[in-house]
N, C-alpha and C. Protein backbone atom coordinates (compact mmCIF):
# COMPACT_ATOMS: atom_id res chain seq x y z
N UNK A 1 130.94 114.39 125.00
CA UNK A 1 129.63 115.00 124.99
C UNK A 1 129.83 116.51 125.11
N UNK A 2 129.23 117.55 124.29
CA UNK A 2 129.35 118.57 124.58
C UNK A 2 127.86 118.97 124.54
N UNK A 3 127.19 120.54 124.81
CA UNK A 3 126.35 121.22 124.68
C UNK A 3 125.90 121.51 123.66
N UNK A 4 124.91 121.89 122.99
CA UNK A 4 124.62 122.47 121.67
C UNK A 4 123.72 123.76 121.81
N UNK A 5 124.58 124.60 122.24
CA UNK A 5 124.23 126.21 123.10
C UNK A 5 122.82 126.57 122.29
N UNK A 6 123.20 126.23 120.54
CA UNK A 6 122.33 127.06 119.37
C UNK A 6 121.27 126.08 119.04
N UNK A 7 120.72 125.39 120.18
CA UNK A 7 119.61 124.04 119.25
C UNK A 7 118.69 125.01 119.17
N UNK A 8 117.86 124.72 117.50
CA UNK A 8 116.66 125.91 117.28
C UNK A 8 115.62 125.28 118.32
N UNK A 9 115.70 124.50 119.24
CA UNK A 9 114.30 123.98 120.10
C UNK A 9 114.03 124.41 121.20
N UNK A 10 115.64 124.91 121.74
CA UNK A 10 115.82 125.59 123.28
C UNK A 10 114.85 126.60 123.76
N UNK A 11 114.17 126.40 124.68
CA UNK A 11 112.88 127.14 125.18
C UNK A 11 111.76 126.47 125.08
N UNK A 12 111.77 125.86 123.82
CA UNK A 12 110.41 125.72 122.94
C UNK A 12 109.61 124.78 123.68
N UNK A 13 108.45 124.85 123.95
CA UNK A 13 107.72 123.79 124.35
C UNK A 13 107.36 122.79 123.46
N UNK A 14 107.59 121.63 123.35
CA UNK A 14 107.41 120.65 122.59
C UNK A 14 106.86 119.19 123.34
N UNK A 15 106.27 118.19 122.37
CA UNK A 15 105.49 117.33 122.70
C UNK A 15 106.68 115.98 122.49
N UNK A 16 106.73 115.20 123.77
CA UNK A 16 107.83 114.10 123.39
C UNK A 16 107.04 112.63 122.92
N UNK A 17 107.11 112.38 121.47
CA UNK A 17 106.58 111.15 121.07
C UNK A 17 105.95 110.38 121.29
N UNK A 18 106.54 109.26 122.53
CA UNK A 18 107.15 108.12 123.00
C UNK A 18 105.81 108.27 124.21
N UNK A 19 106.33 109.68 124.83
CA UNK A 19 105.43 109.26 126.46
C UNK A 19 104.56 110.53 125.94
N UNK A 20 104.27 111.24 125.43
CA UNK A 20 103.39 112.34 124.96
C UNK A 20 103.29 113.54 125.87
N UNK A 21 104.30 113.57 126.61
CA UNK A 21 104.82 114.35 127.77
C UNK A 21 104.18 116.20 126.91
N UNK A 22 104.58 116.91 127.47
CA UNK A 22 104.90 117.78 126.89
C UNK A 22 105.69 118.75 128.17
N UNK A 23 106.28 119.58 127.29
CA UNK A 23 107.73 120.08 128.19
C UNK A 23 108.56 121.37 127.41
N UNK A 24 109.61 121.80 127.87
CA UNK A 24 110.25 122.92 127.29
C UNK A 24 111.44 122.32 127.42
N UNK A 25 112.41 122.36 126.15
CA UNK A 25 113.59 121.93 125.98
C UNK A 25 114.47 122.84 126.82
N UNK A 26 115.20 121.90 127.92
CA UNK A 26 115.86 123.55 128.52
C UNK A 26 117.77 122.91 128.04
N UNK A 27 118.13 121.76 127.72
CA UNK A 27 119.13 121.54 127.59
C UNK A 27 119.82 120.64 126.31
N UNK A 28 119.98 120.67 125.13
CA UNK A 28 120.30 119.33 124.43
C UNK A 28 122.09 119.08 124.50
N UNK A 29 122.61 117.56 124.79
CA UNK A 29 123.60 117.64 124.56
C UNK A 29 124.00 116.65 123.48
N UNK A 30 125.22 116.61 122.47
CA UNK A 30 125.20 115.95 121.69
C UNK A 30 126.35 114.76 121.79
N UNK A 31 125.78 113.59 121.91
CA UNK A 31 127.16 112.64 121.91
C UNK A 31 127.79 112.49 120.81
N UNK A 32 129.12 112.01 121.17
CA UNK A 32 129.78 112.10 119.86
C UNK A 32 131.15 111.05 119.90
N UNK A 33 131.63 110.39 118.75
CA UNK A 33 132.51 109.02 118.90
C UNK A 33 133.70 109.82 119.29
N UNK A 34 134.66 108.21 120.08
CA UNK A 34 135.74 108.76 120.67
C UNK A 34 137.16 108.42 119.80
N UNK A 35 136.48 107.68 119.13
CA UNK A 35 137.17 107.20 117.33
C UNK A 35 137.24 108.09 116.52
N UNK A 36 136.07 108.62 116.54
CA UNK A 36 136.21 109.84 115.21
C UNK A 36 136.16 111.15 115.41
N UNK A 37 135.03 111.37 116.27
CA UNK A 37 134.97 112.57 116.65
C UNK A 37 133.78 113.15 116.47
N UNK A 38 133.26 112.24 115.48
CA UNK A 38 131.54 112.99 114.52
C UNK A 38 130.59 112.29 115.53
N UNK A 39 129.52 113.05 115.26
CA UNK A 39 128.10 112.97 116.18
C UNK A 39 128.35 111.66 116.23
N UNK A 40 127.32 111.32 117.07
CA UNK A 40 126.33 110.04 117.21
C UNK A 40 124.98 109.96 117.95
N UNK A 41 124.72 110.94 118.12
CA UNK A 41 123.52 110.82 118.56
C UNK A 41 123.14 112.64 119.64
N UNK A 42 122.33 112.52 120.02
CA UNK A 42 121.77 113.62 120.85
C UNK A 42 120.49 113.34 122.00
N UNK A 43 120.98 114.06 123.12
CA UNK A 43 119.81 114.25 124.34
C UNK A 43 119.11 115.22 124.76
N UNK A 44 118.00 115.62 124.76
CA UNK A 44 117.77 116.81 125.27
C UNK A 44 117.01 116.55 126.14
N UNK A 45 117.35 117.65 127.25
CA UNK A 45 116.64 117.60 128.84
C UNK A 45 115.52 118.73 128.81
N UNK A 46 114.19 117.98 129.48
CA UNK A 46 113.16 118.55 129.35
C UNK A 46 112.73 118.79 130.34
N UNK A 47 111.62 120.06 130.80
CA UNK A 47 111.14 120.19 131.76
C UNK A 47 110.14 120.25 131.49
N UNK A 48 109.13 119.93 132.79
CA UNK A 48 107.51 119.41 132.55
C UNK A 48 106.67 120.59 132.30
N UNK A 49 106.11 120.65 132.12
CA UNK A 49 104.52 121.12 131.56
C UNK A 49 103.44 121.21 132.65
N UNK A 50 103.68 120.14 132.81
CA UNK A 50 102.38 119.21 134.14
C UNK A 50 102.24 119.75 135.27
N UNK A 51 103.80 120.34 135.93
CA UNK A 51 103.83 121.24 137.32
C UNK A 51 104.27 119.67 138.00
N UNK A 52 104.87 119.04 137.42
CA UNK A 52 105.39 117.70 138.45
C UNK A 52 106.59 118.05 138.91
N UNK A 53 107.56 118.63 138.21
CA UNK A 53 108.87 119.09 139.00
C UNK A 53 109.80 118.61 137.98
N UNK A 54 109.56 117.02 137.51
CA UNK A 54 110.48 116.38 137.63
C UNK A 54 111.24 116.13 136.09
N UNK A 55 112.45 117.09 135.56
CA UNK A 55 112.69 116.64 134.59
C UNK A 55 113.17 115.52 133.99
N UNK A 56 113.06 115.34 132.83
CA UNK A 56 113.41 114.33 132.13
C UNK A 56 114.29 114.23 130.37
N UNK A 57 114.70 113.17 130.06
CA UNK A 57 116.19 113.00 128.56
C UNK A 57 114.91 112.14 128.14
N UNK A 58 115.05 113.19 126.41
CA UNK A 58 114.42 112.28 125.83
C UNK A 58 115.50 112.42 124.66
């Protein structure tokens, strides 16, 4: 797993799908195979909107 320092979303306040959260991307990291080496997927850690505290991986 590494960081993805340059995601164009970092800061951005954005709306998450699923739970309709809304939040500011403060972290994405990207998983990646231990076979190959190429992506497989990505997380980014969000912080709330709401004033709840409590971040969350969507």
């Amino acid at each position: 797993m590494r960081e993805d320092a340059n995601h164009h979303l970092l800061g951005q306040e954005v709306i998450h799908p699923a739970t309709e959260r809304t939040g500011t991307v403060g972290t994405v990291f990207i998983r990646t195979s231990k076979a190959t080496g190429k992506p497989v997927g990505r997380t980014a850690h969000m912080r709330p909107m709401d004033g709840s505290g409590r971040d969350w991986n969507s």
